[in-house]
Protein backbone atom coordinates (compact mmCIF):
# COMPACT_ATOMS: atom_id res chain seq x y z
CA UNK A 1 -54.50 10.80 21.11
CA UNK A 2 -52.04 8.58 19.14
CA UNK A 3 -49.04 7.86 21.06
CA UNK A 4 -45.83 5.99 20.55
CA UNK A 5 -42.09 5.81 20.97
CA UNK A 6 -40.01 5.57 17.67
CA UNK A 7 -36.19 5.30 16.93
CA UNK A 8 -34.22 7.76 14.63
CA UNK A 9 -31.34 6.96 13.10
CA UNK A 10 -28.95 9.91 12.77
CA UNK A 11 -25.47 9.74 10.70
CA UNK A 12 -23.87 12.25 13.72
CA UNK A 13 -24.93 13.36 17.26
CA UNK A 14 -22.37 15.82 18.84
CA UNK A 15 -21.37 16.81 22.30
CA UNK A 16 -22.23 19.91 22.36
CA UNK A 17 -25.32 22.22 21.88
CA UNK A 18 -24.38 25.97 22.35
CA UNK A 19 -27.18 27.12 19.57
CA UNK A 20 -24.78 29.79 17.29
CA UNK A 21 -22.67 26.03 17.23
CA UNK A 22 -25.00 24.12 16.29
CA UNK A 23 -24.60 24.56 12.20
CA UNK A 24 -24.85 21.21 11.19
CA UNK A 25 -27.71 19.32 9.39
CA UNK A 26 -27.34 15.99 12.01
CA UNK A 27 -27.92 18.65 15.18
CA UNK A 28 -30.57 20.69 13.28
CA UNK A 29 -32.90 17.90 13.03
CA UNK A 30 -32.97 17.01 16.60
CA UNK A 31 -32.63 20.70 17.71
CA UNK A 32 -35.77 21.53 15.84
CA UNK A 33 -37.86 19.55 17.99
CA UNK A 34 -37.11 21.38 21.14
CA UNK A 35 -36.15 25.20 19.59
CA UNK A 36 -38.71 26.98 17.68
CA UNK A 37 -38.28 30.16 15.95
CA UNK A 38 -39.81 33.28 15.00
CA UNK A 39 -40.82 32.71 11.80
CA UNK A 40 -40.31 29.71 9.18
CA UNK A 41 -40.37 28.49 5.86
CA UNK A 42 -42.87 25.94 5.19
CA UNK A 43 -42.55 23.23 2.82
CA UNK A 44 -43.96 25.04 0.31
CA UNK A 45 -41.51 28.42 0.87
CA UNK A 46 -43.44 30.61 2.29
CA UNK A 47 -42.38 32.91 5.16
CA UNK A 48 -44.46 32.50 8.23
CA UNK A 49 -44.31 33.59 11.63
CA UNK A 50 -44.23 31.68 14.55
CA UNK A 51 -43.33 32.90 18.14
CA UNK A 52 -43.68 36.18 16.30
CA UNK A 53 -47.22 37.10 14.91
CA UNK A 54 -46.08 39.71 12.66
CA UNK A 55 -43.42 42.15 11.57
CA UNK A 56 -43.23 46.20 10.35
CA UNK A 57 -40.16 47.73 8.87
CA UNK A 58 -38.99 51.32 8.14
CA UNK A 59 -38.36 52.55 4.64
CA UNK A 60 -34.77 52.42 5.02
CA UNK A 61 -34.76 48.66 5.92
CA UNK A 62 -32.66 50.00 9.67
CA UNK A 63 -35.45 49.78 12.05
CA UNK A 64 -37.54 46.32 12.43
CA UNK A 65 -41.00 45.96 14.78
CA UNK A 66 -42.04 42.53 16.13
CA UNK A 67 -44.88 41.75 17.60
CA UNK A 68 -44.46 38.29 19.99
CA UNK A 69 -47.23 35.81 20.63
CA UNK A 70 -49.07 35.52 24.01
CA UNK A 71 -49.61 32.58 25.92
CA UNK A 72 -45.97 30.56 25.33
CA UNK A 73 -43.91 29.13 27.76
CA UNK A 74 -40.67 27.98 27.73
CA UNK A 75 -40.16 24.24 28.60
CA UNK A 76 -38.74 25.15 32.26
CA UNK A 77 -41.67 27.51 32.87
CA UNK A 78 -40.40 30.81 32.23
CA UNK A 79 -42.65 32.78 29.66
CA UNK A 80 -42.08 34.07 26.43
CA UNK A 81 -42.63 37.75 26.00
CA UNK A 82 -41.01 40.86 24.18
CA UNK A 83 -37.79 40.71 27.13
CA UNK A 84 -36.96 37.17 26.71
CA UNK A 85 -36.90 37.95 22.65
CA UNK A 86 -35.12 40.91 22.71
CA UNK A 87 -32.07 38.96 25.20
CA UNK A 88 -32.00 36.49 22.29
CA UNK A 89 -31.57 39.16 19.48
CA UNK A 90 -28.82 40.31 21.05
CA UNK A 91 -26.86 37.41 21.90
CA UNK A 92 -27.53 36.03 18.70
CA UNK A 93 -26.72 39.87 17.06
CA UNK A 94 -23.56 40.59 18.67
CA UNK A 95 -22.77 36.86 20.71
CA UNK A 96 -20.50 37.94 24.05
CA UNK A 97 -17.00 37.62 24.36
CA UNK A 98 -17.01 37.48 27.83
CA UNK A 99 -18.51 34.12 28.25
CA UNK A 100 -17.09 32.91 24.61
CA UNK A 101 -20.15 33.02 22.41
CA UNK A 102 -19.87 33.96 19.52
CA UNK A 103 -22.22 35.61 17.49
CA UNK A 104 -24.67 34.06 15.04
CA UNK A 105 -23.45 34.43 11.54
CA UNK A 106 -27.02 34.33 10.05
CA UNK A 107 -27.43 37.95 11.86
CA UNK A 108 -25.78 40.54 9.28
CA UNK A 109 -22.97 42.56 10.85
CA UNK A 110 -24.79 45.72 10.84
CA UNK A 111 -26.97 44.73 13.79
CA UNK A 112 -27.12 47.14 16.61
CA UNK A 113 -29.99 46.06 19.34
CA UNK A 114 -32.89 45.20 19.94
CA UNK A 115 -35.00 45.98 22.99
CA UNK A 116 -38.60 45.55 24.44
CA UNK A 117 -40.67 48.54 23.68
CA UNK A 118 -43.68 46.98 25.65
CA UNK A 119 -44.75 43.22 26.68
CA UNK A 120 -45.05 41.81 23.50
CA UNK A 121 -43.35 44.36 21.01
CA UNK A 122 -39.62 44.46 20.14
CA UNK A 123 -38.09 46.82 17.92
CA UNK A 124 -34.67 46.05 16.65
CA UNK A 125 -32.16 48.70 14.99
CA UNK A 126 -29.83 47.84 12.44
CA UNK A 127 -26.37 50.52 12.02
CA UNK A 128 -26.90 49.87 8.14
CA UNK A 129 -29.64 48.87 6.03
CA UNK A 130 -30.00 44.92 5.53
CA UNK A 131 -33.17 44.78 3.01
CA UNK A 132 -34.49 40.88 4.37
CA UNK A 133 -33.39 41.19 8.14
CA UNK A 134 -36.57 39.55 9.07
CA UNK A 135 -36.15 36.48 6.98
CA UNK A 136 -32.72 35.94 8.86
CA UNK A 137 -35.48 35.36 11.92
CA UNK A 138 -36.22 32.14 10.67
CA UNK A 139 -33.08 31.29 8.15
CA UNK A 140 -31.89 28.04 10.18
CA UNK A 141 -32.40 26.13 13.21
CA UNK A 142 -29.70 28.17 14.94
CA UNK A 143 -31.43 31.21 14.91
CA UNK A 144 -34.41 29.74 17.80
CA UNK A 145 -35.72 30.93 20.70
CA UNK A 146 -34.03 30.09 24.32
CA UNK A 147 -35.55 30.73 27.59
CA UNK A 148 -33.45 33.57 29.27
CA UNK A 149 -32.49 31.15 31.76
CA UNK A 150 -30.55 29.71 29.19
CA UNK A 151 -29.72 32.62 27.53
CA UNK A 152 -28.08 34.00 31.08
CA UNK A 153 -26.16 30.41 31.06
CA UNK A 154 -21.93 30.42 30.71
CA UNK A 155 -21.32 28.45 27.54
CA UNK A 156 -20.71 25.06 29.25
CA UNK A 157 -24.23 25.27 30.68
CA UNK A 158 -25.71 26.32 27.01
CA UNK A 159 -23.69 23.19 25.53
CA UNK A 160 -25.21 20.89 27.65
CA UNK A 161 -27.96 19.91 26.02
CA UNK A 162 -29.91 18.84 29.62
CA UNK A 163 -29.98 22.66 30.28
CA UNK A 164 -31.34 23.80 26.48
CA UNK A 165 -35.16 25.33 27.36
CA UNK A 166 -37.24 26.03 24.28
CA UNK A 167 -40.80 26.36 23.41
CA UNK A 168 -40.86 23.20 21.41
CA UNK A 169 -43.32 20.03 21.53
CA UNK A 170 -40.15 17.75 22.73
CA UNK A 171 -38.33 18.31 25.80
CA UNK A 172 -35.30 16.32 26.56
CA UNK A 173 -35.40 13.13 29.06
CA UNK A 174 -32.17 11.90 28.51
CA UNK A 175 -29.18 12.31 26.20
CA UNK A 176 -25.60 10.22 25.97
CA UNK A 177 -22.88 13.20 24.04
CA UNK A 178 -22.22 11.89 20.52
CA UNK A 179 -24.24 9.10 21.04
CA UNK A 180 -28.16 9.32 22.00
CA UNK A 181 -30.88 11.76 22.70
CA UNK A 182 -33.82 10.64 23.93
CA UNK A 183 -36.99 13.45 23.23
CA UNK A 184 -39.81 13.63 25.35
CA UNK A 185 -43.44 14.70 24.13
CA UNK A 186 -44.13 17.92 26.35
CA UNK A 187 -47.31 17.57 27.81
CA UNK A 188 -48.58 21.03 27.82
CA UNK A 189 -47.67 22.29 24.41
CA UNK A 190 -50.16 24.21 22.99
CA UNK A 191 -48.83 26.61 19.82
CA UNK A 192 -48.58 24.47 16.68
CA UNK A 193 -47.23 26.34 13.62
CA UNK A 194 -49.73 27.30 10.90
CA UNK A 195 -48.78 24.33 8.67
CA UNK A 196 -49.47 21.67 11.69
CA UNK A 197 -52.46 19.11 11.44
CA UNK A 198 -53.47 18.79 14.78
CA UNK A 199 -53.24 21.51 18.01
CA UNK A 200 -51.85 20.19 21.46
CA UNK A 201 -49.04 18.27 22.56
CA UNK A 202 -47.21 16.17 19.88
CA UNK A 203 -48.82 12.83 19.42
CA UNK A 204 -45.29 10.45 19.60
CA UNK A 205 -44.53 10.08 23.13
CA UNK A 206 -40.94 9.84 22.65
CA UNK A 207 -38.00 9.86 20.15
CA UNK A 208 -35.10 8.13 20.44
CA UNK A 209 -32.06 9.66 18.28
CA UNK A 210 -28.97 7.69 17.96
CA UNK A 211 -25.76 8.03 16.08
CA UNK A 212 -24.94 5.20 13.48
CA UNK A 213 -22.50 6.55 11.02
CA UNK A 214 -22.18 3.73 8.47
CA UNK A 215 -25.09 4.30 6.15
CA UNK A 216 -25.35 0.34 5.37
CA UNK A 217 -26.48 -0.17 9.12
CA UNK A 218 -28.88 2.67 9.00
CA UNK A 219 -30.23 1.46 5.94
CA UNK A 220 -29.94 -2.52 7.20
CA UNK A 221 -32.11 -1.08 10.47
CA UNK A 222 -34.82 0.39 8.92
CA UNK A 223 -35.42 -3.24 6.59
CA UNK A 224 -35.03 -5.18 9.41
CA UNK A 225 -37.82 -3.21 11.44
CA UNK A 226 -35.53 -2.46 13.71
CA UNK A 227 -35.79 1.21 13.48
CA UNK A 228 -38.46 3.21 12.03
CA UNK A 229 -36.55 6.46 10.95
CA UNK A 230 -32.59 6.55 9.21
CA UNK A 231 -31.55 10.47 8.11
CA UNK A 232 -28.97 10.66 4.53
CA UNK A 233 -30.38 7.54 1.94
CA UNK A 234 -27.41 6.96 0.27
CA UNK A 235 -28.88 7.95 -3.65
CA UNK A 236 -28.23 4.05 -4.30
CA UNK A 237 -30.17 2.77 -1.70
CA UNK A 238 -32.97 5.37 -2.75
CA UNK A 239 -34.78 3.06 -5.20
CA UNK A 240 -34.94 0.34 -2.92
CA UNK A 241 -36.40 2.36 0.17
CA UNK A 242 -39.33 3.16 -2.18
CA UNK A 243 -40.00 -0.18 -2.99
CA UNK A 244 -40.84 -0.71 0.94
CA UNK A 245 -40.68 2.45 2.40
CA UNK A 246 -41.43 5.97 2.59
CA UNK A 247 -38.68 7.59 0.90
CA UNK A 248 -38.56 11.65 2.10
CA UNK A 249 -36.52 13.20 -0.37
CA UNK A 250 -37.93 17.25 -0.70
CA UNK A 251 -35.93 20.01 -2.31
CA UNK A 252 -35.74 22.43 -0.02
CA UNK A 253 -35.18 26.29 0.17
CA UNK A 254 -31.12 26.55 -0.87
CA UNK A 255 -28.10 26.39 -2.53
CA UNK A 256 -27.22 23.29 -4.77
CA UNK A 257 -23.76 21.57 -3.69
CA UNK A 258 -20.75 22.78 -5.50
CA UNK A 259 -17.01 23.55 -5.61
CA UNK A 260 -15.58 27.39 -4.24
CA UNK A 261 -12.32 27.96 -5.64
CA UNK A 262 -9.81 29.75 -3.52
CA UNK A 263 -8.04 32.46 -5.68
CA UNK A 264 -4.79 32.37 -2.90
CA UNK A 265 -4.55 28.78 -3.49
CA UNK A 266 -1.42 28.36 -6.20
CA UNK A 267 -3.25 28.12 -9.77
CA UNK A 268 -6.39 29.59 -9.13
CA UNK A 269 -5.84 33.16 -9.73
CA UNK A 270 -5.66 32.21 -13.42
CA UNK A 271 -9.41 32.23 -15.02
CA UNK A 272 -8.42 30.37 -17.58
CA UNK A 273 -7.64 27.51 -15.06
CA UNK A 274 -11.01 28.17 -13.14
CA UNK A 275 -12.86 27.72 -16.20
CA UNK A 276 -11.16 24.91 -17.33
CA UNK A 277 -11.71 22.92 -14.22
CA UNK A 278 -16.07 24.15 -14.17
CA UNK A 279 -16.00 23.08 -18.25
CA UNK A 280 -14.30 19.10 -16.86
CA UNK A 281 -16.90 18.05 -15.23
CA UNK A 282 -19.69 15.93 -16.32
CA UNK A 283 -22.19 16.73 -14.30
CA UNK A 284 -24.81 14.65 -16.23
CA UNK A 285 -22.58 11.03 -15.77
CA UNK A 286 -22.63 12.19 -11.73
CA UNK A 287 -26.64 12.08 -11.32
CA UNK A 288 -26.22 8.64 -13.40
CA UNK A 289 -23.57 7.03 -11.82
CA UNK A 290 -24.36 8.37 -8.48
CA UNK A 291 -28.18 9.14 -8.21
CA UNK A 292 -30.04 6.44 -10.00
CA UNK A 293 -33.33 7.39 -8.30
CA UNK A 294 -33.78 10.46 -10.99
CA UNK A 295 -34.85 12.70 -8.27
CA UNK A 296 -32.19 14.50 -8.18
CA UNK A 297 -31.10 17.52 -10.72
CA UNK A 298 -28.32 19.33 -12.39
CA UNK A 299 -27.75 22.49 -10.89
CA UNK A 300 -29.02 25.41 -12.98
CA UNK A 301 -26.81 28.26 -10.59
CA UNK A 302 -25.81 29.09 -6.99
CA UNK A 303 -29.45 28.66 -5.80
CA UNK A 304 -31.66 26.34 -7.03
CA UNK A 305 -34.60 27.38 -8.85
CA UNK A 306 -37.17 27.33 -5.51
CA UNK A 307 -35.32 30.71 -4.50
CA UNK A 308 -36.92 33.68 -6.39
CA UNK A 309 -34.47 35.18 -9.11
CA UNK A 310 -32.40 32.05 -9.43
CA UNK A 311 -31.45 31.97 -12.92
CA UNK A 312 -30.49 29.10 -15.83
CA UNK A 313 -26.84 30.02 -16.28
CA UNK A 314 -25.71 26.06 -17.11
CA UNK A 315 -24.50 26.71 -21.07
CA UNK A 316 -21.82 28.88 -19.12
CA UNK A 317 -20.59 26.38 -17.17
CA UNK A 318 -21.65 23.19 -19.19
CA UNK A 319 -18.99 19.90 -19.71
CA UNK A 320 -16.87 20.99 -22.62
CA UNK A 321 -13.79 18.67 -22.02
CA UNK A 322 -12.44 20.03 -25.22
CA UNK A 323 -12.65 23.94 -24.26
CA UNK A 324 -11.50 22.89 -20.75
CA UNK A 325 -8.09 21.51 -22.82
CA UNK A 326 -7.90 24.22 -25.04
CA UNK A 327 -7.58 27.01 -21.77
CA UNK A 328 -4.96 24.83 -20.40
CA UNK A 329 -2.87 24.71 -23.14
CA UNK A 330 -3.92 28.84 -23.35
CA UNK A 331 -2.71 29.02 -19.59
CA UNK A 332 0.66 27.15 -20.11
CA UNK A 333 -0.11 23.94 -18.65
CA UNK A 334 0.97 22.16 -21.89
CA UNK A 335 3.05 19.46 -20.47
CA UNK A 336 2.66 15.88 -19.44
CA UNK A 337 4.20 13.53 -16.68
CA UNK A 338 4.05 9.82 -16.62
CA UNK A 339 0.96 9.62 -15.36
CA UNK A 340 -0.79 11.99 -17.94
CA UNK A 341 -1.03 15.17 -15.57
CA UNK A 342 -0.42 18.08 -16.96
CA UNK A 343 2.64 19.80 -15.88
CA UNK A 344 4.43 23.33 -15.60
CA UNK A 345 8.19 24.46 -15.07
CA UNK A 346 8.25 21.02 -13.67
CA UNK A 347 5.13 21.13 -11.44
CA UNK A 348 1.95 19.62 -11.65
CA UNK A 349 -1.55 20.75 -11.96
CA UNK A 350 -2.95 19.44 -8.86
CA UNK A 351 -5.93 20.39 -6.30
CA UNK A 352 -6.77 19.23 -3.03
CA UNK A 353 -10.17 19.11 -1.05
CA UNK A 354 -11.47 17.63 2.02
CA UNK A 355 -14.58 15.82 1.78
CA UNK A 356 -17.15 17.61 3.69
CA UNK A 357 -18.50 15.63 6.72
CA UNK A 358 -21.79 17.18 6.79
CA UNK A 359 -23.52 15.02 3.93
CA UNK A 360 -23.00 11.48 2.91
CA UNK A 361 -22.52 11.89 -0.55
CA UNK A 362 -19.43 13.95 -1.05
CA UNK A 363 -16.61 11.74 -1.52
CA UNK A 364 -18.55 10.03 -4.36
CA UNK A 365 -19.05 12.55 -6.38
CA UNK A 366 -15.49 14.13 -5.71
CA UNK A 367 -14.21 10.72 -6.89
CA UNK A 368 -16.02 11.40 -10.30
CA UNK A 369 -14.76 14.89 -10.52
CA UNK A 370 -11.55 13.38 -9.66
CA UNK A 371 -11.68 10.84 -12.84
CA UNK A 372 -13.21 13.80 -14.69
CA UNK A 373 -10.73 15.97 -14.35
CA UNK A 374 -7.73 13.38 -15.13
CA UNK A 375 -9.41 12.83 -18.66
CA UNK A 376 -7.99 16.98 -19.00
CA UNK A 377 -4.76 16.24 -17.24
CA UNK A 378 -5.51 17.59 -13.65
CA UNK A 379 -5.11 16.47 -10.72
CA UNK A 380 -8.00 16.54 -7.67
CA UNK A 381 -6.39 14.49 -4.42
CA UNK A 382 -9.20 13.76 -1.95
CA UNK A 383 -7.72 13.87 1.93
CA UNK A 384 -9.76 13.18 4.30
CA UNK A 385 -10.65 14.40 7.40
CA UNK A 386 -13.10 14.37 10.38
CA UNK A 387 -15.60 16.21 12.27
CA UNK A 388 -13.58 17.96 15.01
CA UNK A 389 -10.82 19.11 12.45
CA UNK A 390 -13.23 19.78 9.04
CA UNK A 391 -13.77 23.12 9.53
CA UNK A 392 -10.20 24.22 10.51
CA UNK A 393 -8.77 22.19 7.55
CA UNK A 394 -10.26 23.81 5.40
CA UNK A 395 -9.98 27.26 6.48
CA UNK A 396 -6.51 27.51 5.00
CA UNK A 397 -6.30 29.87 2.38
CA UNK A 398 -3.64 27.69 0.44
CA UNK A 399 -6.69 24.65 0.11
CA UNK A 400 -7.72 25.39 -3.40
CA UNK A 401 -11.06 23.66 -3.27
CA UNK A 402 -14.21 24.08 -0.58
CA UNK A 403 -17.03 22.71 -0.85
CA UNK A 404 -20.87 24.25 -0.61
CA UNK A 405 -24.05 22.92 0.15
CA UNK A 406 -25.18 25.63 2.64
CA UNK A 407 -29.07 26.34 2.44
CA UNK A 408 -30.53 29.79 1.50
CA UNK A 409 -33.80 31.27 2.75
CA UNK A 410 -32.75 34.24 0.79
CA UNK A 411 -31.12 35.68 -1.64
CA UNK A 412 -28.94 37.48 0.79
CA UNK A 413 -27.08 34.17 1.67
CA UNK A 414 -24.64 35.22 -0.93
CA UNK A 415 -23.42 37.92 1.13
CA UNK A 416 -22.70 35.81 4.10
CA UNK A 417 -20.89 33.36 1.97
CA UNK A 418 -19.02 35.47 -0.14
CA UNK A 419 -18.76 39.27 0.92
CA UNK A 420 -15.12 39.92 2.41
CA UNK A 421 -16.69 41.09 6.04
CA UNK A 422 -18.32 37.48 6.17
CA UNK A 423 -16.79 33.76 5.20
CA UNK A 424 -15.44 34.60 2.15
CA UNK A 425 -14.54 31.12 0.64
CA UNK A 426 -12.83 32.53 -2.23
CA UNK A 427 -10.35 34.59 0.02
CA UNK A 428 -9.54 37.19 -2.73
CA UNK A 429 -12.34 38.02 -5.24
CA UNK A 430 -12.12 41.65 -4.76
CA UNK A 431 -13.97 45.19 -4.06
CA UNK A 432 -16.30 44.48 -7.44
CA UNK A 433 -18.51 41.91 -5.66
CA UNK A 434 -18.58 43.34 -2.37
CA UNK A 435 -19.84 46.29 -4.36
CA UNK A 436 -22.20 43.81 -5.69
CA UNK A 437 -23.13 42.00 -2.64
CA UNK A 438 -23.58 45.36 -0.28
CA UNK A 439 -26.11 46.28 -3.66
CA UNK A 440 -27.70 42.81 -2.70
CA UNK A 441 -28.32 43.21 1.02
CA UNK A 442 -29.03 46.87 1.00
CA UNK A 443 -31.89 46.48 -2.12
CA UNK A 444 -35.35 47.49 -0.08
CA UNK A 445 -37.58 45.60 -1.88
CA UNK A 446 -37.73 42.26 -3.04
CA UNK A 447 -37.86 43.18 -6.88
CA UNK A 448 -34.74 45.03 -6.28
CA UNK A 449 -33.07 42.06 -4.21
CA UNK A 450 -34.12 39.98 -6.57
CA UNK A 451 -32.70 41.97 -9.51
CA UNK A 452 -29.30 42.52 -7.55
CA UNK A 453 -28.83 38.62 -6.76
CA UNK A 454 -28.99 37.68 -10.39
CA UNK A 455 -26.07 40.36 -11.34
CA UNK A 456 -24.07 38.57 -8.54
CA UNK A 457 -24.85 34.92 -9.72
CA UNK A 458 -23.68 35.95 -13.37
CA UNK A 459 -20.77 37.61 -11.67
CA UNK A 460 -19.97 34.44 -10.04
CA UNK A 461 -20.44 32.17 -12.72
CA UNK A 462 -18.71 34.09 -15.23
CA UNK A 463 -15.72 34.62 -13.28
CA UNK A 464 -14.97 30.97 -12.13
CA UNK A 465 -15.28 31.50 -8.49
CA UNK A 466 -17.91 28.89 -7.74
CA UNK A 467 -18.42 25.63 -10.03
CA UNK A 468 -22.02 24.45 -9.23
CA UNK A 469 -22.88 20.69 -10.06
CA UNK A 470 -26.38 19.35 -8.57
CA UNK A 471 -28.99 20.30 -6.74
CA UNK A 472 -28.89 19.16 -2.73
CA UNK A 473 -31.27 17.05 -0.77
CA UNK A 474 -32.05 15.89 2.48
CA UNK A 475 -32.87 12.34 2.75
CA UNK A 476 -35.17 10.02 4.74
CA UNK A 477 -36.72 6.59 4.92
CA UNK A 478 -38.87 5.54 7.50
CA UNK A 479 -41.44 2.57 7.98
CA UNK A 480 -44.67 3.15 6.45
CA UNK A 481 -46.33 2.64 9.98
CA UNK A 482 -45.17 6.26 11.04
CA UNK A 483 -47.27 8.41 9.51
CA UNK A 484 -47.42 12.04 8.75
CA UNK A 485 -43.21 12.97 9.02
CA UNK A 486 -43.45 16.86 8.38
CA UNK A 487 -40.00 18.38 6.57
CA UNK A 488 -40.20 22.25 6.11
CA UNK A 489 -38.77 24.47 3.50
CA UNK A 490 -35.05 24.61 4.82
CA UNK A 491 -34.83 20.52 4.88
CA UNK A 492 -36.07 20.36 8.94
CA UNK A 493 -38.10 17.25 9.65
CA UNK A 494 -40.66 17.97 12.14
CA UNK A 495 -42.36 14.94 14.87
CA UNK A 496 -44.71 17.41 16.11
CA UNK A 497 -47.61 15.59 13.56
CA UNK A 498 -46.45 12.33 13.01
CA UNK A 499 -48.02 9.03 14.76
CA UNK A 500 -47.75 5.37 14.36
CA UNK A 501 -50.21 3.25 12.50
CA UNK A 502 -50.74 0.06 14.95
C-alpha cells in the first residue's frame, strides 16, 4: 500500500472544534477527514448515502426512515448503530442548552426527534413538513457523525479536538489550537464512500495541517517544495500554479458570492437605491481584473447553475451605470460633495461592509465595487475586521452590506438564509417571502421545490435584496507527486485516495 506523510497548508486553523461551530471552510477541510456523514454529494452532485444505506419518507414529508450501515466503528471503538445516530439527530435537531450547544442550523426548525426503532433503523419526526430533510443529512461537514462518547461530552470536551471520535480514515495524533493538526491514517478503516478508488485504510500515513495566513507564503511553499498542499490560490497566482502544478479549482454544489442588503440599514429601504447599487457594478471588469485564470464565471442568480432550477436572471441585474444614475437622481440623491459623492439634506450616500474572513478574495473585489460605485456617486467604506469579532460585526442590523458565499446542497438553503425564523440577512423583507420560502421548504416533491425556488430567486432579484456578482470556488494547488486529491460536491477535499508518486 502507498504510504506517505504530506504537509497542508491551511489559510486558518481554530481553537476550537464543537461540530454545530465548526462553519467555516478552513475547519471543514480538516474536519472531513475524521467526521463522516450520512449521506454526501459527490463531485458530480449526486446524493449518496454513506453511514446511512438508504432512506423512506411519508407523503407528508413529517416522518423520515433511515436505515444505518453495519460493521462501523467509531475511532475510539464504540460502534455505530441506529442509538448512536439517533443521539446525534437530536443534538444536532434541537442542540442543549444545558451544556451550551447550540443547535445545528442546517436542521430546519420543525424538527421534533428522532429515535431507534431497532439496531440499525431510525425514524425521525418532523412537527411540520420540510420537503428535502434528508438532504440536510449530508448538507455540510457540520452535520457528521460523533461517537456518543462524544456526543455525551460538556462542550469543552467536544471543542477539544483530541476528544472528537468519528468514523473517518484519519484520526488525530496531535494538534497545536490555531496552529497545527497533525492526522493520522486509521489503521482499521474499512467503509470507503461509493465514489472512493481503493477499500481499506487511507493510503497517506499522515497529514500535517498548518495555519499560514499570508497567501504569498502558501503559495512561495508549495514552489519551493516545501509543502505539497496550500488551500485559497489567490485567482492571480492561479495561472502560474498550472504551469507547475495541479491547480484544484471545482465548482461545487452552492451559492455564488454576493452582496445582502439590509433594509434597517439607513438608505436601503428605498428600491430605487437597491437597484441602483446591483445596476453599478461591473461584474465583467471583476473576473478580468481579479480572475485572470478564466475559470471563474459571472453569476447567473442566487445559486449557480449546478443546483437544479437555478435560473439566468443577469439582464435584471446587469451593469447599467447610466440606469443606476438615473434611480438616484429618481430617489433624491441629486447632490454632490467635494469629493463627487452624492449627497442628501446634507448627508452622504455611503455603505459600509466588513470583508468576510472566510475566503481570500473578498476585499479585492469589494475594492472594485468600491471604485464602481464612486463612478455613480456612492460611497462603499471597507472596515475591517477579524475572525473572533466577524460574525458579531456584522450582525448589526444598522451594517447595510453582508456578504454571501454560503454553499447550497439544496434549494432549501434559501430558507435558512433568508426566512425571518432563520438568519435573515436582510432583517426586514417581510411576510411575502416567508410566504414564499415556507412554499419552498414545504413543496413534497422535487418538481414542486424546484418550481417554488425559482419564484423566490425572481422575488429576490427583482426586489434588490441580494446583488449576486460571481460564481464561488474553492481553491487548491498541490505538487504533482500527490496524486489522486478527491474534492466532493460541497467543495470538501478528501485524503482518503490520494498517495505520493516517489
Amino acid at each position: 500500500m502507498p504510504g506517505g506523510e504530506i504537509i497542508y497548508l491551511n489559510e486558518k486553523l481554530v481553537d476550537g472544534y464543537q461540530q454545530q461551530n465548526t462553519g467555516s471552510w478552513h475547519v471543514a477541510q480538516v474536519w472531513n477527514q475524521i467526521v463522516e456523514r450520512l449521506f454526501y454529494y459527490d463531485a458530480e452532485g449526486n446524493f449518496v448515502p454513506h453511514l446511512a444505506t438508504g432512506f423512506t419518507e411519508n407523503e407528508d414529508r413529517t416522518v423520515f426512515g433511515l436505515t444505518i450501515r453495519r460493521g462501523v466503528t467509531f475511532s475510539n471503538g464504540e460502534r455505530l448503530d441506529a442509538a448512536s445516530v439517533a443521539a446525534n439527530l437530536n443534538l444536532l435537531g434541537k442542540g442543549d442548552k444545558g451544556r451550551g450547544i447550540p443547535r445545528a442550523s442546517y436542521f430546519p426548525t420543525c424538527y421534533g426527534a428522532a429515535e431507534a426503532v431497532d439496531e440499525y433503523e431510525v425514524r425521525v419526526r418532523l412537527d411540520a413538513p420540510f420537503g428535502d430533510f434528508i438532504q440536510k443529512l449530508g448538507a455540510w461537514s457540520a452535520v457528521g457523525i460523533l461517537a456518543p462518547a462524544t456526543i455525551n461530552a460538556s462542550l469543552d470536551q467536544q471543542s477539544d479536538l483530541d476528544k472528537i471520535y468519528g468514523t473517518g480514515p484519519f484520526v488525530v495524533e496531535s494538534w497545536l489550537p490555531s496552529k497545527e493538526v497533525v492526522l493520522r491514517r486509521r489503521a482499521d478503516y474499512a467503509w470507503p464512500r461509493a465514489d472512493a478508488k481503493h477499500d481499506g485504510p487511507a493510503r497517506l500515513e499522515r497529514v500535517t495541517v498548518q495555519q499560514v495566513i499570508e497567501p504569498s507564503l502558501r503559495a512561495g511553499s508549495l514552489e519551493s517544495g516545501q509543502v505539497d498542499l496550500v488551500h485559497y490560490v489567490q485567482p492571480v497566482e492561479e495561472p502560474f500554479v498550472a504551469e507547475g502544478f495541479d491547480l484544484i479549482a471545482p465548482t461545487f454544489f452552492g451559492s455564488v458570492w454576493g452582496l445582502q442588503l439590509r433594509l434597517t440599514a439607513p438608505h436601503l429601504d428605498d428600491i430605487r437605491v437597491r437597484k441602483a447599487l446591483t445596476h453599478g457594478i461591473d461584474r465583467s471588469d471583476i473576473l478580468t481584473t481579479n480572475y485572470p485564470s478564466g475559470a471563474w464565471a459571472e453569476a447567473k442568480s442566487t445559486f449557480n447553475e449546478i443546483v437544479p432550477g437555478t435560473l439566468d436572471l443577469r439582464e435584471r441585474f446587469a451593469y447599467n451605470p447610466d440606469l443606476a444614475n438615473s434611480l438616484l437622481d429618481e430617489a433624491g440623491w441629486t447632490s454632490r460633495d467635494g469629493a463627487g459623492y452624492r449627497t442628501k439634506d446634507g448627508e452622504r450616500l455611503s455603505f459600509l461592509i466588513y470583508p468576510s474572513v472566510f475566503i481570500t478574495t473578498s476585499e479585492a473585489d469589494l475594492q472594485l465595487i468600491a471604485q464602481q460605485w464612486k463612478r455613480i456617486g456612492v460611497r462603499l467604506e471597507i472596515k475591517a475586521t477579524d475572525f473572533s469579532n466577524y460574525n458579531t460585526v456584522t450582525a448589526q442590523p444598522d451594517v447595510p452590506l453582508y456578504e454571501n458565499h454560503w454553499l447550497a446542497g439544496s434549494q432549501t438553503e434559501m430558507w435558512r438564509w433568508w426566512h425571518s425564523s432563520q438568519a435573515n440577512q436582510f432583517m426586514a423583507p417581510g411576510e411575502e417571502l416567508d410566504g414564499l420560502l415556507e412554499d419552498l421548504v414545504q413543496a413534497k416533491s422535487e418538481h414542486d421545490r424546484i418550481e417554488a425556488s425559482k419564484v423566490v430567486q425572481e422575488y429576490v432579484i427583482d426586489n434588490a435584496f441580494y446583488i449576486p456578482v460571481h460564481e464561488f470556488r474553492q481553491t487548491w494547488g498541490a505538487a504533482t507527486r500527490l496524486r489522486d486529491l478527491g474534492v466532493d460536491g460541497l467543495g470538501l477535499i478528501s485524503f482518503y485516495d490520494a498517495w505520493l508518486d516517489a
